[in-house]
Protein backbone atom coordinates (compact mmCIF):
# COMPACT_ATOMS: atom_id res chain seq x y z
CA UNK A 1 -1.41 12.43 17.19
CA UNK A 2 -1.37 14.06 13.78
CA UNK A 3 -3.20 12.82 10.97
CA UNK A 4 0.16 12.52 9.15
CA UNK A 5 1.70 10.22 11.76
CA UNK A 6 -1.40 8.42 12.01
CA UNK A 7 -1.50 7.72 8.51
CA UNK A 8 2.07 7.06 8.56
CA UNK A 9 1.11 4.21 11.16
CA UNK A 10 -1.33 3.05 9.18
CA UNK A 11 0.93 2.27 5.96
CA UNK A 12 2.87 0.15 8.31
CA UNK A 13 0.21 -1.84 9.30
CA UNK A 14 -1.47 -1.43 5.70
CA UNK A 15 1.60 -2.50 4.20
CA UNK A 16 1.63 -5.92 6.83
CA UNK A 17 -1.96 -6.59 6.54
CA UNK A 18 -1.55 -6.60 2.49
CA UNK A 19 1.60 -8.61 2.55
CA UNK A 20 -0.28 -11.15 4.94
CA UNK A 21 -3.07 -11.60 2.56
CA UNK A 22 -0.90 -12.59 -0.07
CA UNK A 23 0.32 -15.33 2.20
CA UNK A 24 -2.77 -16.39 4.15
CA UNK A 25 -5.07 -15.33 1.87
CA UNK A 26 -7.43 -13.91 4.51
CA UNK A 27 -10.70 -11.48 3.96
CA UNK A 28 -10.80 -7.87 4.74
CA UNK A 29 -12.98 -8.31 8.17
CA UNK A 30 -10.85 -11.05 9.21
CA UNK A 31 -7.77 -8.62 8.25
CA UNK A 32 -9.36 -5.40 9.85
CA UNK A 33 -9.90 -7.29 13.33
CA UNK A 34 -6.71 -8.71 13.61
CA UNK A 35 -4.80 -5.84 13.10
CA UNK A 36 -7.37 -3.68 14.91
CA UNK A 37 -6.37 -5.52 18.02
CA UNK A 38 -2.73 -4.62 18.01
CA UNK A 39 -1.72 -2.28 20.53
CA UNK A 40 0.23 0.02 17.78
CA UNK A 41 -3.71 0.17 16.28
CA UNK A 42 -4.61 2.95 18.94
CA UNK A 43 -2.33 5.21 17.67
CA UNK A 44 -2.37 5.37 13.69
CA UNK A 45 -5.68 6.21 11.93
CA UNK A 46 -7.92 3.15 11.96
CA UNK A 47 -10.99 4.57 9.29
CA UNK A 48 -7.68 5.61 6.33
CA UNK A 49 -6.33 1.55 7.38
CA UNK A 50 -10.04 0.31 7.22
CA UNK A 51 -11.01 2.64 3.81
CA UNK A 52 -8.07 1.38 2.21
CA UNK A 53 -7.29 -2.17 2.97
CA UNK A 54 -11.10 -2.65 2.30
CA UNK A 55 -10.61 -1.09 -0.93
CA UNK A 56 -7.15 -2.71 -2.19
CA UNK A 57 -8.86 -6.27 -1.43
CA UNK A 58 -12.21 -4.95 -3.16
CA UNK A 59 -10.10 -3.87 -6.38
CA UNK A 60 -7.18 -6.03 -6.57
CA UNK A 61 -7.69 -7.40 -10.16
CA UNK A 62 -8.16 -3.51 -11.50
CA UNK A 63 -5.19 -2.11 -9.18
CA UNK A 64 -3.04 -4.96 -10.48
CA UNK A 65 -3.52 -4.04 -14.25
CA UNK A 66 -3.18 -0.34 -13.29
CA UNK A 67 0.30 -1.28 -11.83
CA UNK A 68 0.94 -3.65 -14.87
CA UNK A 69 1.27 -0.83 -17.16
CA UNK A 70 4.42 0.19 -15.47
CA UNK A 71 6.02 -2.48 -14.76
CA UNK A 72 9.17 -3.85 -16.87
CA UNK A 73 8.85 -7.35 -15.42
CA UNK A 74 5.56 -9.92 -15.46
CA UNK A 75 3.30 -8.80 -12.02
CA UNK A 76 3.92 -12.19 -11.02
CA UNK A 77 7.95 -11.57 -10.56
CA UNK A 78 7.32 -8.87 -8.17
CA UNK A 79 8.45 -10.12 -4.25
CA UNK A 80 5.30 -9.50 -1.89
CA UNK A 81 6.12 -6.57 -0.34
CA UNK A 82 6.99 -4.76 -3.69
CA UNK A 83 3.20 -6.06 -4.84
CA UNK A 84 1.73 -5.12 -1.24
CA UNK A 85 3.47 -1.47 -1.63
CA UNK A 86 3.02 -0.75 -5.28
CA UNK A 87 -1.17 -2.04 -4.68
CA UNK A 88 -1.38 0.02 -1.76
CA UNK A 89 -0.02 3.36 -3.99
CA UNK A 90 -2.36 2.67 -6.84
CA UNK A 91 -5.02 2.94 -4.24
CA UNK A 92 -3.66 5.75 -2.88
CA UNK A 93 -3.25 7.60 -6.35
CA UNK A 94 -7.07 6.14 -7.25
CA UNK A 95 -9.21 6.96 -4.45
CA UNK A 96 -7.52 9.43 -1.75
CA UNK A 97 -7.58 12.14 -3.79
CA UNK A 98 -6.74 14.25 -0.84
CA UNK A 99 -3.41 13.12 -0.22
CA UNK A 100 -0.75 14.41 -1.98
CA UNK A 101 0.85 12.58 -5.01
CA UNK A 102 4.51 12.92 -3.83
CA UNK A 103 3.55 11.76 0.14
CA UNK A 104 2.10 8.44 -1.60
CA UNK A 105 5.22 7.83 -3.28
CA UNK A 106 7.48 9.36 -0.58
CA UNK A 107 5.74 6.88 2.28
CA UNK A 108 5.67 3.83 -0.53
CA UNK A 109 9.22 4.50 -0.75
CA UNK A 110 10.55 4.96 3.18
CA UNK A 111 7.96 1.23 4.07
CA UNK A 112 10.00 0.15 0.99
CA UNK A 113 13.44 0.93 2.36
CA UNK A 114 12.30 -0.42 5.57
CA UNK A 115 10.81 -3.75 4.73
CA UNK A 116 11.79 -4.54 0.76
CA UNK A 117 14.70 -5.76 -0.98
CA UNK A 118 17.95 -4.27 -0.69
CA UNK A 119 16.71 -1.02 -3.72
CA UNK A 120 13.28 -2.29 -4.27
CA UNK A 121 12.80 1.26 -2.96
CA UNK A 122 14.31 2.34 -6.14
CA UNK A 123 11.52 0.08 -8.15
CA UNK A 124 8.87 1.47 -6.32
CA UNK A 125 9.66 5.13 -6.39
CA UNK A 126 9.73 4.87 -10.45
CA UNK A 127 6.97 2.85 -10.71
CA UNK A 128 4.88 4.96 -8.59
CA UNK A 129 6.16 7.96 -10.32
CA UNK A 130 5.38 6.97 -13.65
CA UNK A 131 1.60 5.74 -12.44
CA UNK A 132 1.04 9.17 -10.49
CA UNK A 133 1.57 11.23 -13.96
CA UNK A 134 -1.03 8.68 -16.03
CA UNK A 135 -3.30 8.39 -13.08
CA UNK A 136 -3.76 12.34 -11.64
């Protein structure tokens, strides 16, 4: 497995795990062994899902008004997913300094056009945008 299909695979499941703590409202260990008990676990990379879920859920307030300051709508009017994705690319942005700026967005954007909104893809891609150029 490469590291980019693993972290691919770990977006997915970031992306689930994020969107179910919005629901649930579960805690990071209680998130990190659920998901770490799906099969699909095996094969993405477990320490990037652990480093950043644990993050995201340690620094929601501060990655929400980081993603506040691009948005044209209240935070609150954002669908789950949209939140879960544009949370999970402030993270990215803020503390994986080794991944590229335009595979944050570019990933954000293909879970987007996968599980969002008919064009929340489109949201996310210029939100993201305009947060990479204030935040790198």
């Amino acid at each position: 497995m490469s590291s980019t299909q693993g972290r691919h695979g770990a977006r997915r499941l970031l992306l689930q795990a994020l969107y179910q703590e919005q629901i649930a409202a579960n805690d990071t260990a209680e998130l990190i062994n659920q998901f770490a008990a799906r099969d699909e676990f095996a094969a993405v990379d477990g320490d990037y899902f652990r480093d950043v879920l644990s993050d995201v859920l340690s620094r929601t307030v501060a990655l929400d008004e980081i993603i506040d300051g691009f948005l044209d709508r209240p935070i609150v009017q954002l669908d789950p997913v949209e939140l879960a994705l544009l949370r999970l690319g402030a993270s990215e942005l803020t503390s994986q300094a080794d991944v590229p700026t335009n595979v944050i967005i570019n990933e954000a954007v293909e879970l987007a056009k996968e599980y969002g909104a008919q064009d929340s893809f489109r949201y996310i891609n210029a939100v993201l945008d305009k947060a990479s150029k204030a935040l790198r």
